[in-house]
Protein backbone atom coordinates (compact mmCIF):
# COMPACT_ATOMS: atom_id res chain seq x y z
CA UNK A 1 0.00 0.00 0.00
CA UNK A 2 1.56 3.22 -1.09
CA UNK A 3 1.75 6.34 1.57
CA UNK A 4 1.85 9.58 1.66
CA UNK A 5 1.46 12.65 4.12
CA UNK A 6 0.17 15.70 3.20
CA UNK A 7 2.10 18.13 5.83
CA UNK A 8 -0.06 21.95 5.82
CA UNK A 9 2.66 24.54 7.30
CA UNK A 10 1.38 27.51 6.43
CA UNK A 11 0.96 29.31 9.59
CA UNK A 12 1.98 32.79 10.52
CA UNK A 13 3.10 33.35 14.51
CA UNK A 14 0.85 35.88 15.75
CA UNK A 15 -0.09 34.08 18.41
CA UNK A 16 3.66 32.84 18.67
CA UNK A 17 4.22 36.90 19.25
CA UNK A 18 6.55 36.73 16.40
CA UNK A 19 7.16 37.91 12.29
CA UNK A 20 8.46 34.21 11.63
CA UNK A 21 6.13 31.38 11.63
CA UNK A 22 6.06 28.89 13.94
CA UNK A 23 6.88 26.33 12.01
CA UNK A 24 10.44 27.67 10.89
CA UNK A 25 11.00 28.48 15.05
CA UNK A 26 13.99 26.98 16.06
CA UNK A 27 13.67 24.46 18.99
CA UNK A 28 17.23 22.86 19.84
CA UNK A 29 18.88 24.28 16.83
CA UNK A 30 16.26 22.75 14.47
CA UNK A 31 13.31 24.18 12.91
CA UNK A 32 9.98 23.05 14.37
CA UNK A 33 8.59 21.55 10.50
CA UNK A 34 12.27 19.64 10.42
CA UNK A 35 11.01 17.52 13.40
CA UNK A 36 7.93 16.49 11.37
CA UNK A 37 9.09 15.92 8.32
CA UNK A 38 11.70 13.36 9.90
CA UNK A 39 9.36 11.95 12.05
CA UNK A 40 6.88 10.81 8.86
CA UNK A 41 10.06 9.24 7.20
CA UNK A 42 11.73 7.47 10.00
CA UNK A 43 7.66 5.83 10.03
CA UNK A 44 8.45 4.26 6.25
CA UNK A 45 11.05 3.60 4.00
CA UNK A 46 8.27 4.03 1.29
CA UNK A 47 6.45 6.98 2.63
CA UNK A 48 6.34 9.96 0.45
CA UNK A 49 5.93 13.65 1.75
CA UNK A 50 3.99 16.59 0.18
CA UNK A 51 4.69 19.84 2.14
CA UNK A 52 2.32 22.64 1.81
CA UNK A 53 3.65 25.94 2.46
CA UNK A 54 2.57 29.71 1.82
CA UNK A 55 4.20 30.74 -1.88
CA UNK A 56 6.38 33.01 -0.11
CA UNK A 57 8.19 30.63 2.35
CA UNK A 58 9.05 27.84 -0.52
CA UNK A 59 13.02 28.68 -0.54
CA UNK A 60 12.79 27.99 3.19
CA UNK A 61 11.07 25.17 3.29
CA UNK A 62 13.77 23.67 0.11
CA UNK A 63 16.49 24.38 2.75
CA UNK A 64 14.61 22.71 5.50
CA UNK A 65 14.20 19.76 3.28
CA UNK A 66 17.45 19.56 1.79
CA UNK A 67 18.65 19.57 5.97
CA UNK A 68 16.16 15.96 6.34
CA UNK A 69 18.23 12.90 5.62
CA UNK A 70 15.98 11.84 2.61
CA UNK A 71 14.58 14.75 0.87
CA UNK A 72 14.32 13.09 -2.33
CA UNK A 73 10.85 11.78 -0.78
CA UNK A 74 9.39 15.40 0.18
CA UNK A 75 8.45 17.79 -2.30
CA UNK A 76 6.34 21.19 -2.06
CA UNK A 77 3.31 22.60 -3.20
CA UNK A 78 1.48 25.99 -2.17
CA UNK A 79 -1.37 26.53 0.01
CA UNK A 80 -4.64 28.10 -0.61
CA UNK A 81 -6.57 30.63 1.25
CA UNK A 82 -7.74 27.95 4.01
CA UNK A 83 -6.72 25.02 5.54
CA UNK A 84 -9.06 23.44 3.48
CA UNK A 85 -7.69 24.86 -0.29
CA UNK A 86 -4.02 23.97 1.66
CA UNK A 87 -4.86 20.48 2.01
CA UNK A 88 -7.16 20.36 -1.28
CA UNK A 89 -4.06 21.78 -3.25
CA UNK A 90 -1.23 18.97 -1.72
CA UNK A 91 -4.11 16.17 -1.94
CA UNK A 92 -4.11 17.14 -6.57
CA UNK A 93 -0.80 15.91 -6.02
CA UNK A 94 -2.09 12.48 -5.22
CA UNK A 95 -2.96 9.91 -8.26
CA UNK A 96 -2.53 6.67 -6.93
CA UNK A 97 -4.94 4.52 -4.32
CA UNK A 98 -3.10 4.85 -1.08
CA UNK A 99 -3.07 5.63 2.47
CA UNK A 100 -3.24 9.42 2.89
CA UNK A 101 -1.94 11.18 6.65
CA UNK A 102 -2.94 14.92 6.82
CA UNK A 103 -0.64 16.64 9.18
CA UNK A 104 -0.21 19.91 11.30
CA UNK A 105 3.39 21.08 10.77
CA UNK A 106 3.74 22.43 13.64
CA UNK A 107 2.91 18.94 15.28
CA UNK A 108 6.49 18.34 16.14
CA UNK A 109 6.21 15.92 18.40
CA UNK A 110 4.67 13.02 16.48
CA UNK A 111 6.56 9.84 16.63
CA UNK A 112 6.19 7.24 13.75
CA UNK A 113 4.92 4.45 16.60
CA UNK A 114 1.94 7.11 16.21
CA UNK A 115 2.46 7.58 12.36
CA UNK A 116 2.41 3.52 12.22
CA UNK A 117 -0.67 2.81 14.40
CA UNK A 118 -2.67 5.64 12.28
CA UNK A 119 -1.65 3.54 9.09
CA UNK A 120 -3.13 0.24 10.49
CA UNK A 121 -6.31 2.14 11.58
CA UNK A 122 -6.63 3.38 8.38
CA UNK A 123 -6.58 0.03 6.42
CA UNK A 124 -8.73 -1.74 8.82
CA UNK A 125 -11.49 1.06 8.84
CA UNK A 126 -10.78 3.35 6.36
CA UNK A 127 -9.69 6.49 8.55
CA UNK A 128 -7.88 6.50 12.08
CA UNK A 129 -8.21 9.70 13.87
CA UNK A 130 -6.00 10.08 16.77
CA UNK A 131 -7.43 11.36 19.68
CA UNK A 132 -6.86 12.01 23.62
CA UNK A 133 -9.41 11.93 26.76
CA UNK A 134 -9.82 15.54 28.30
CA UNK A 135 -8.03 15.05 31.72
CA UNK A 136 -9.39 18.32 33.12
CA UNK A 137 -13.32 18.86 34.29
CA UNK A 138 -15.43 20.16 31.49
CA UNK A 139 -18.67 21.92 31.34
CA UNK A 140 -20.68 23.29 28.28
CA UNK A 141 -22.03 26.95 28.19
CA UNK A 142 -25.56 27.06 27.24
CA UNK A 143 -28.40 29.98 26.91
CA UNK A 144 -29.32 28.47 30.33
CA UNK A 145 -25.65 28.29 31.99
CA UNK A 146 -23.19 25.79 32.25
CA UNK A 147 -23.99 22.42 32.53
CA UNK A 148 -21.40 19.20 33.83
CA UNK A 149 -20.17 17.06 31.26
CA UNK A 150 -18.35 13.58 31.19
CA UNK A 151 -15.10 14.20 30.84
CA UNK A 152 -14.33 10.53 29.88
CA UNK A 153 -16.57 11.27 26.54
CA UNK A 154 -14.80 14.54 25.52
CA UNK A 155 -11.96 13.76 23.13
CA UNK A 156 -9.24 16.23 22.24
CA UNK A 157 -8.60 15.65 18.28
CA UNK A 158 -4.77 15.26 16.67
CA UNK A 159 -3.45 14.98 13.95
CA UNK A 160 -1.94 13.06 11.69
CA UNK A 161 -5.65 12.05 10.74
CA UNK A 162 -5.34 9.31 8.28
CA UNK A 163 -7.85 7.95 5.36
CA UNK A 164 -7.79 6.30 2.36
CA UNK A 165 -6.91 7.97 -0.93
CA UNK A 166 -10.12 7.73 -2.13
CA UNK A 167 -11.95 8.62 0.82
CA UNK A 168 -10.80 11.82 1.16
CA UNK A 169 -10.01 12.89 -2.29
CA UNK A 170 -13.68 12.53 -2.68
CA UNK A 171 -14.15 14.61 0.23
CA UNK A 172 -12.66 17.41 -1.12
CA UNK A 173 -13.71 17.68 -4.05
CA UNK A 174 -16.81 19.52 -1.97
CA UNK A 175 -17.31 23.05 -1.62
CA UNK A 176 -15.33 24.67 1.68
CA UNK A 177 -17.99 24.94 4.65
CA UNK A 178 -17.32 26.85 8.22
CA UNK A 179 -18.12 23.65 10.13
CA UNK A 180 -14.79 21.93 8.04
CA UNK A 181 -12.73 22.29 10.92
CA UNK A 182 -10.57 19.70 10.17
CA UNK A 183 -10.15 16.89 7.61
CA UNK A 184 -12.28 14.33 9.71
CA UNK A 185 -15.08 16.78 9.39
CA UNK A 186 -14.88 17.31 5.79
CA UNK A 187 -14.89 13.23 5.20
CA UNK A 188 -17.76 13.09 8.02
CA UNK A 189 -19.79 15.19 5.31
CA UNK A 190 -19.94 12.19 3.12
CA UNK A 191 -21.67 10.14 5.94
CA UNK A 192 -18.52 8.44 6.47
CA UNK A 193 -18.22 7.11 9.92
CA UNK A 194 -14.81 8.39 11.76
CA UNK A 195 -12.71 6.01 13.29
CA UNK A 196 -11.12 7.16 16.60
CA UNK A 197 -7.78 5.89 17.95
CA UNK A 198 -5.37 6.60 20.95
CA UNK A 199 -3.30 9.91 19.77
CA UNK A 200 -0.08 10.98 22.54
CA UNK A 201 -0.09 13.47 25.28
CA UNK A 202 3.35 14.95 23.28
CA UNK A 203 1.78 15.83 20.30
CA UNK A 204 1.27 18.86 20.81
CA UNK A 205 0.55 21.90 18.70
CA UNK A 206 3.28 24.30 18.83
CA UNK A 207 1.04 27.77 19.03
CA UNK A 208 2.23 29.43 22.15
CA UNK A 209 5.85 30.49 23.67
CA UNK A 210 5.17 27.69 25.89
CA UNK A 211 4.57 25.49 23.69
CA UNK A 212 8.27 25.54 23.01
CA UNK A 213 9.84 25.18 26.05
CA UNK A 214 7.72 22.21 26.93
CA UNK A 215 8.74 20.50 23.08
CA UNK A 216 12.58 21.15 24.24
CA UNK A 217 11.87 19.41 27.47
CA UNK A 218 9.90 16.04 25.50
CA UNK A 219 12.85 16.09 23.33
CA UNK A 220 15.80 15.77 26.14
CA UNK A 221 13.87 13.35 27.98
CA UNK A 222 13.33 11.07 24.65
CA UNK A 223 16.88 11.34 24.18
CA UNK A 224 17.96 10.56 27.72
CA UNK A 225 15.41 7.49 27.01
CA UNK A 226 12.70 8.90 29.83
């Protein structure tokens, strides 16, 4: 079965507080989107990469691919004026039937145990969507107030969410909606039923200052072996 991730960096950092996107941040002397990229081709040998990236970032992104230890399996395409057009524009790029990942850049974290357990998902059900449980108490404003909710119930969506080619190719071929909030809810449109599996409480979404100095920390402690 033939792979590929469709990897949407096309940020900006305001709420990073800075003029560079977050994605190009350095975090231990690496760019955030270098973490990612290596992370989907340590998963497979075979595994090709399409990175999506604003028009004016593309001779960053080259060098930031030419820096990965295979970058003869990533090439670039740019994004659209959404998310949506972003991923619409790197799925074109697609021909073949195959297992498709759809990827936050700035997920830096992802390990290809993840990456791999997505994959299976996928072929056994025909989309794996990782998720976490909310570990925090949770209520839901209403016109009336807050009410309680389960917490157990709530899940807290990833990424890399993972269908088959064909799946999701169909999906967007649809015109964009507001509720598309990500590319589970854009196949959901089609009355496809979403497959939920156990994401990791390290991938995290690099957004915040924060956000940084906690991805620094999960690194040393990976490679101290904690």
């Amino acid at each position: 079965m033939e792979k590929y991730a469709v990897v949407v960096a096309g940020g900006s950092g305001l709420r990073m507080g800075t003029t560079l996107p977050k994605q190009f941040l350095l975090l231990r002397d690496k760019p955030v989107l270098w973490y990612t990229l290596n992370a989907f081709l340590d998963a497979y040998p075979d595994l090709q990469i399409i990175l999506v990236l604003n028009e004016q970032h593309i001779e960053r992104g080259q060098h930031i691919l030419r820096s990965t230890y295979d970058p003869d399996r990533i090439w670039m395409t740019t994004g659209g004026e959404t998310r949506f057009h972003s991923v619409r524009n790197g799925l074109q790029h697609i021909r073949r039937h195959s297992i498709v990942f759809v990827h936050d850049g700035v997920r830096c974290l992802l390990t290809p145990e993840l990456i791999r357990r997505c994959f299976d998902g996928a072929v056994d059900k025909g989309n794996a969507i990782p998720a976490t449980t909310a570990v925090d108490s949770v209520r839901l404003d209403t016109v009336n107030g807050s009410v309680p909710m389960d917490r157990d119930k709530i899940k807290l969506i990833q990424t890399p969410q993972t269908f088959y080619s064909d799946i999701i190719k169909s999906a967007f071929e649809q015109d964009f909606h507001e509720s598309f909030t990500d590319e589970a809810s854009v196949v959901e449109k089609l009355g496809v039923k979403i497959n939920l599996i156990e994401g990791e409480s390290t991938n995290i979404k690099i957004t915040k200052p924060l956000d940084l100095l906690i991805a620094e920390k999960v690194l040393e402690e990976r490679e101290m072996g904690i």
